[in-house]
Protein backbone atom coordinates (compact mmCIF):
# COMPACT_ATOMS: atom_id res chain seq x y z
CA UNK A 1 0.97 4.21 28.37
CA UNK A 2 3.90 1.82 29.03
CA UNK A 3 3.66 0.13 26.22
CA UNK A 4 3.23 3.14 23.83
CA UNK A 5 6.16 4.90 25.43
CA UNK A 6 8.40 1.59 24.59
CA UNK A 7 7.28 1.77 20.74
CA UNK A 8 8.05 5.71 20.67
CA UNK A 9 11.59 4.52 22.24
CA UNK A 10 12.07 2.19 19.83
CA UNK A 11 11.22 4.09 16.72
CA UNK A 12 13.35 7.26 17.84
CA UNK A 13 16.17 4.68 18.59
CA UNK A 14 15.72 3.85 14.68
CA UNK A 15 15.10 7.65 12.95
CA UNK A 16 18.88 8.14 15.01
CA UNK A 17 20.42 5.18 13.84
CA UNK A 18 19.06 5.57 10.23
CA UNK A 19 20.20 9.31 10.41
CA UNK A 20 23.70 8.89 11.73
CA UNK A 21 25.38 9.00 8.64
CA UNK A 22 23.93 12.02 6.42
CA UNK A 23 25.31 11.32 3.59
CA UNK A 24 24.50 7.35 3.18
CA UNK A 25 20.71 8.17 4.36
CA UNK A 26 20.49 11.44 1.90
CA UNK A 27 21.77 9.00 -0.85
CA UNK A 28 19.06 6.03 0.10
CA UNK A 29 16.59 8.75 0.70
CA UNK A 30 16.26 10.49 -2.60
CA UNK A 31 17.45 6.19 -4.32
CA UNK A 32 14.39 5.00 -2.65
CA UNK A 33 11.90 7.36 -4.48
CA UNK A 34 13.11 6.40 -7.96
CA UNK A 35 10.99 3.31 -8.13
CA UNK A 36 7.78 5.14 -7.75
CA UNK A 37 8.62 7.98 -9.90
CA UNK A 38 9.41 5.10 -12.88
CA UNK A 39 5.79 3.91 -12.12
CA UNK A 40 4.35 6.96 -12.90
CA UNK A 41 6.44 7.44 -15.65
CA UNK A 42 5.08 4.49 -17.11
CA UNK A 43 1.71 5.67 -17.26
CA UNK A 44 3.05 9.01 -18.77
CA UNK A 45 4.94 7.31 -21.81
CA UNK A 46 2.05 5.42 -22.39
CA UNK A 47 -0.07 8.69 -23.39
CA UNK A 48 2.37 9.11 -25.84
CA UNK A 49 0.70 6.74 -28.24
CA UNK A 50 -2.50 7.21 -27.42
CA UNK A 51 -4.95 9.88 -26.30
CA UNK A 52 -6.63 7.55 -24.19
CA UNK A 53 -6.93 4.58 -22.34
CA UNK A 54 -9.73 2.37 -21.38
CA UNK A 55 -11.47 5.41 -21.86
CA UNK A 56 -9.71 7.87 -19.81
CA UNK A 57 -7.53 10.60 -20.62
CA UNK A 58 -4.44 11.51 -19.32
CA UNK A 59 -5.96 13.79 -16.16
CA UNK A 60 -8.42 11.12 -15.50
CA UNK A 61 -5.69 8.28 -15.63
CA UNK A 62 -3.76 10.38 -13.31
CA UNK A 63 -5.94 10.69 -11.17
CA UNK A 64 -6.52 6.77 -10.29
CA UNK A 65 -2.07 6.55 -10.74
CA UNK A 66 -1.68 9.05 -7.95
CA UNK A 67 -4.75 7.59 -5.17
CA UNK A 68 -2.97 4.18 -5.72
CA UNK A 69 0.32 6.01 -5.78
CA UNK A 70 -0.46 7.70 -2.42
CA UNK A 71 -1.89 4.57 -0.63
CA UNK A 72 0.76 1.94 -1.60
CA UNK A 73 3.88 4.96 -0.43
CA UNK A 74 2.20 5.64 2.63
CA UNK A 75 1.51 1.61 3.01
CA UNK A 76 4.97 0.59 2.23
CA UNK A 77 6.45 3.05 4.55
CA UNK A 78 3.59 1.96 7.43
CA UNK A 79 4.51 -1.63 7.26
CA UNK A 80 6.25 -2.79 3.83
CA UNK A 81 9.49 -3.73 6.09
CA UNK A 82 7.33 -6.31 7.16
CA UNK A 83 8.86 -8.12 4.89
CA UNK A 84 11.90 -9.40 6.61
CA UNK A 85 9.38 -11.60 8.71
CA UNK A 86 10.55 -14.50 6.67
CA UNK A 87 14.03 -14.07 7.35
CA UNK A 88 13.20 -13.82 11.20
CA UNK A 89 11.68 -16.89 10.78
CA UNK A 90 14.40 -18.96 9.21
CA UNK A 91 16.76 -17.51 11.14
CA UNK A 92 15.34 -18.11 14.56
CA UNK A 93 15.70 -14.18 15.74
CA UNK A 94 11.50 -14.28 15.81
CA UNK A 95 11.68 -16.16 19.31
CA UNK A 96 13.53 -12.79 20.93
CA UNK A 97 10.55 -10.56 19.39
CA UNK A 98 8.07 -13.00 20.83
CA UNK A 99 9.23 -12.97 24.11
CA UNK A 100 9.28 -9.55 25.16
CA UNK A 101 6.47 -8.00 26.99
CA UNK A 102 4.94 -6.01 23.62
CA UNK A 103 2.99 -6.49 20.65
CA UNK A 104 4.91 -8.61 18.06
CA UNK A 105 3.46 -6.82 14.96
CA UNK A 106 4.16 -3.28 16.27
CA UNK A 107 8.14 -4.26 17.06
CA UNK A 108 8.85 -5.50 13.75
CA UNK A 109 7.54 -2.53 12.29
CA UNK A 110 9.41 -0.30 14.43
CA UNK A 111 13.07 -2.59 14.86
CA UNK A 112 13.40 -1.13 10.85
CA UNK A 113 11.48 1.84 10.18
CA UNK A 114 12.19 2.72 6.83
CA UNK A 115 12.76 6.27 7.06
CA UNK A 116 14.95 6.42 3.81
CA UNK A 117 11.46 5.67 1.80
CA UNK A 118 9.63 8.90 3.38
CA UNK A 119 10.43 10.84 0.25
CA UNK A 120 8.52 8.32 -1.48
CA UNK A 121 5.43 8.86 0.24
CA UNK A 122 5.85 12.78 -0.69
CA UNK A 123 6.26 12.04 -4.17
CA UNK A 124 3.22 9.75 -4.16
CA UNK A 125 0.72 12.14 -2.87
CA UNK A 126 2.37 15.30 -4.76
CA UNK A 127 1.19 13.32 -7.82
CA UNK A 128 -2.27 12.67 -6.26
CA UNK A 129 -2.63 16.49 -5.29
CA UNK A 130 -1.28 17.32 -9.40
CA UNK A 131 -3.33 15.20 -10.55
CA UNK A 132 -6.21 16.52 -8.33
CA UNK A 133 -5.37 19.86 -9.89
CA UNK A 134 -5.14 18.73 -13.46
CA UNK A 135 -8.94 17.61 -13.36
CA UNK A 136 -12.07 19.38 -13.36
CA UNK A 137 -14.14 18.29 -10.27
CA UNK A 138 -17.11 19.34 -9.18
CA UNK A 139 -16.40 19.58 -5.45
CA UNK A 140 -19.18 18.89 -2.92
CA UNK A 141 -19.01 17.78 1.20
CA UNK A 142 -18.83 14.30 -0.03
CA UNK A 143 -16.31 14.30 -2.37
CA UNK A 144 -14.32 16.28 -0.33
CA UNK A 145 -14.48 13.56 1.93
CA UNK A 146 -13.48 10.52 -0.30
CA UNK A 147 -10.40 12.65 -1.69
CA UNK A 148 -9.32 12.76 2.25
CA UNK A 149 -10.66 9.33 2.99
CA UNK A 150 -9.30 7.26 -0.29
CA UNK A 151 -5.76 7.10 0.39
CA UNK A 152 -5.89 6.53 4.03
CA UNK A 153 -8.17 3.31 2.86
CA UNK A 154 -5.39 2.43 0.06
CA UNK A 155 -2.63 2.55 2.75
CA UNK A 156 -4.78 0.53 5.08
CA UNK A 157 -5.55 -2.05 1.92
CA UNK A 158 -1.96 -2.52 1.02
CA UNK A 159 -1.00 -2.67 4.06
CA UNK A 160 -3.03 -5.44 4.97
CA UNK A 161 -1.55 -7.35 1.76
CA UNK A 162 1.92 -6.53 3.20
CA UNK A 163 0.64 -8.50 6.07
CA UNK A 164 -1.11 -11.21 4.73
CA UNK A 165 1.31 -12.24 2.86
CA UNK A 166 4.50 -11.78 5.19
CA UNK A 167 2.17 -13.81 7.83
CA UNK A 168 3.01 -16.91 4.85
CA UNK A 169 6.00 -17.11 5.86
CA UNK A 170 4.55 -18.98 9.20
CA UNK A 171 3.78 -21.52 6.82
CA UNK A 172 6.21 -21.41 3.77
CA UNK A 173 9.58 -19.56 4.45
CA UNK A 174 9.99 -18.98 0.60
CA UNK A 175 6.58 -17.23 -0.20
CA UNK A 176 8.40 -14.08 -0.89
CA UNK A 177 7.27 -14.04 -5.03
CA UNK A 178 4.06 -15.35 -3.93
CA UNK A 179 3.66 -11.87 -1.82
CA UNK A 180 5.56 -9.52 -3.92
CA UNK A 181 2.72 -10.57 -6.86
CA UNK A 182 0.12 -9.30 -4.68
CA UNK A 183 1.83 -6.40 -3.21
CA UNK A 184 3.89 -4.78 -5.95
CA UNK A 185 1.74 -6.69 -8.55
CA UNK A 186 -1.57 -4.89 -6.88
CA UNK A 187 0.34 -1.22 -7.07
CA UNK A 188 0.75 -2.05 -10.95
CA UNK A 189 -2.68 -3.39 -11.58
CA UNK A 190 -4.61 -0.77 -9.53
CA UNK A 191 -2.36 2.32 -11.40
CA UNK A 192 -4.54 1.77 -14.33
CA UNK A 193 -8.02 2.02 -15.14
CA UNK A 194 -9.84 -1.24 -14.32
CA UNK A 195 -11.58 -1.20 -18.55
CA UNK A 196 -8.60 -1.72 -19.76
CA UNK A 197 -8.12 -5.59 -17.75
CA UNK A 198 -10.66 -8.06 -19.43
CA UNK A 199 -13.05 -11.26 -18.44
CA UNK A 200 -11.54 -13.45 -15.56
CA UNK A 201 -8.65 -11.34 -15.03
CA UNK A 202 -10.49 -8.18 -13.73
CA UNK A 203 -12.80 -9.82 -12.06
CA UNK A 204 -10.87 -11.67 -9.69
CA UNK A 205 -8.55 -9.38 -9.33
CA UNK A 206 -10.44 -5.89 -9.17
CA UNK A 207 -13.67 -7.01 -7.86
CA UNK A 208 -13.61 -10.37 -6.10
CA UNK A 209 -9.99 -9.18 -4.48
CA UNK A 210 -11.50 -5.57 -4.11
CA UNK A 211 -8.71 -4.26 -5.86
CA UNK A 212 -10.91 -1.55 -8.15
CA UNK A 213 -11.69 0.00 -4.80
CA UNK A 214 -8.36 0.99 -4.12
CA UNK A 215 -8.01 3.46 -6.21
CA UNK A 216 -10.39 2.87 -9.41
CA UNK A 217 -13.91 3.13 -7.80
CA UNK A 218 -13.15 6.58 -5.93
CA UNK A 219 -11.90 8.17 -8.77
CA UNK A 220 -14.87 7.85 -10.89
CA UNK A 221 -17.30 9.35 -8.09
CA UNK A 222 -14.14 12.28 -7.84
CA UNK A 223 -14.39 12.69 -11.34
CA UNK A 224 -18.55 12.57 -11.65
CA UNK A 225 -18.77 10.20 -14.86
CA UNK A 226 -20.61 6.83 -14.80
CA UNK A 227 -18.85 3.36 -14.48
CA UNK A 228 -17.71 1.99 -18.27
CA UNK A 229 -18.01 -1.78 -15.94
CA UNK A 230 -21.60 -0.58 -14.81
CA UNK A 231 -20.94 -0.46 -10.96
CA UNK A 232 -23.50 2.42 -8.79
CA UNK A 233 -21.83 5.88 -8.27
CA UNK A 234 -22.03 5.05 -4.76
CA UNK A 235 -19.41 2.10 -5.37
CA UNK A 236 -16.94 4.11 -5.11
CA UNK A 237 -17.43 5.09 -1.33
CA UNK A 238 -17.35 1.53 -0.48
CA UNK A 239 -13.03 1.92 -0.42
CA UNK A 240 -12.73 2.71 3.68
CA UNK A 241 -14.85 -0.96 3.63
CA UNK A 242 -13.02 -2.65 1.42
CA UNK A 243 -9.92 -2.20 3.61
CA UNK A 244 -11.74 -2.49 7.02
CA UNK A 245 -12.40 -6.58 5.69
CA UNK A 246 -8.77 -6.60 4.42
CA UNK A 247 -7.38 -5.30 7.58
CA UNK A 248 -9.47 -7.71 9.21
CA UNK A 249 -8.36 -10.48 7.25
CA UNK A 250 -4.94 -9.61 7.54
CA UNK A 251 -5.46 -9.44 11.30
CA UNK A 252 -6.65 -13.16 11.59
CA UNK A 253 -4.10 -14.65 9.24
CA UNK A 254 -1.20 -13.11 11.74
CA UNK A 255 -2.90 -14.43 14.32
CA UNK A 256 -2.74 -18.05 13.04
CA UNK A 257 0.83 -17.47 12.01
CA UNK A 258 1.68 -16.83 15.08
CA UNK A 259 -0.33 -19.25 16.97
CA UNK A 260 1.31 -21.95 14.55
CA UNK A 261 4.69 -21.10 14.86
CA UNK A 262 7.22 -22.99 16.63
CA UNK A 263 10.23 -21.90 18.39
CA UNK A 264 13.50 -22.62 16.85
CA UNK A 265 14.51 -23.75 20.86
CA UNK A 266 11.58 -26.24 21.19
């Protein structure tokens, strides 16, 4: 109970410090969600020249652009600042994280909680819940289910990229592109159908990677049609999985970060 009353501290320390001036935080608040509403403009303009793609319509597209939508907001705003791990790290400031009596992963998360990004998260599943709308599913227990279930296991997926990748740093200070291809590369690549990615490409990416699970594989049981790729209906359940082996990945590559890492005052 100690320890969870020190995190509480320490993210209420950081909603009033990120609050304190109104208008700076309104103005990064409503910046913030600009990115992500670009993304899904994207996929909008796209329909313009053509009724379809890798045969999906717009509704159907949607649909797979707002789960991924949904998990990589709610992700990003979880753990994204994560991030500034690798400027800890060359800095030195790590050792005073490292040293107190709490998790270190939980601190970092908390010493910047990105508050100004929480409208992004709205935005992200107000496109999933439109594009919910848009489509005609049949609903049943099950699918009910996934539609709860699916961007929880997105958020838990990215988020375990996030990780993965900031955990580099332990390693290789400047991995920063190396993550961001993964992270804001794997929002990109899962806000399309997986048909329309070809031969090597898809299938390191969507299947050995487990990318198409994030957002690709659900969809199609949501939606009730058969996989163009030739993947099982039941495939698509297999998301909350996916992410449990990503989170646990994740988990053991922080681990080893932090077991190699050396203090700047040794």
């Amino acid at each position: 109970m100690g320890e969870l009353r020190a995190y509480a501290a320490l993210g209420a320390a950081q909603v009033r410090s990120a609050t304190t001036y109104r208008t700076s935080f309104l103005i990064e608040l409503f910046g913030n969600m600009g990115a992500t509403v670009f993304d899904v403009i994207t996929v909008l303009v796209l329909f313009r020249v053509t009724p379809a793609l890798g045969g999906f319509s717009l509704a159907e597209a949607m649909l797979i652009t707002g789960l991924s939508t949904a998990g990589f907001t709610l992700a990003d705003f979880a753990v994204g600042n994560v991030d500034r791990l690798k400027s800890m790290v060359r800095a030195g400031t790590l050792d005073a994280v490292l040293v107190r009596p709490l998790g270190a992963l939980p601190q970092l998360l908390l010493m910047d909680l990105p508050i100004r990004k929480a409208l992004r998260v709205v935005f992200g599943f107000t496109v999933l819940v439109l594009a919910v709308a848009a489509n005609d599913i049949d609903w049943t227990p099950a699918r009910v289910l996934l539609l709860v279930v699916a961007p929880v296991a997105a958020a838990v997926f990215f988020g375990s990229i996030f990780v993965s990748s900031a955990s580099l740093a332990f390693w290789w200070v400047d991995s920063g592109e190396v993550g961001a291809a993964f992270t804001y590369g794997g929002r990109d690549f899962t806000s399309y159908p997986m048909s329309v990615y070809g031969g090597w490409f898809r299938g390191l990416f969507a299947y050995a990677l487990g990318f198409a699970f994030v957002a690709y594989q659900p969809a199609l049981v949501l939606l009730g049609v058969p996989d163009p790729l030739g993947l099982p209906a039941w495939s698509g359940f297999l998301s909350p999985v996916v992410a449990l082996a990503a989170a646990a990945f994740a988990a053991g590559v922080w681990r080893a970060g932090i077991r190699h890492y050396r203090s700047t005052g040794s």
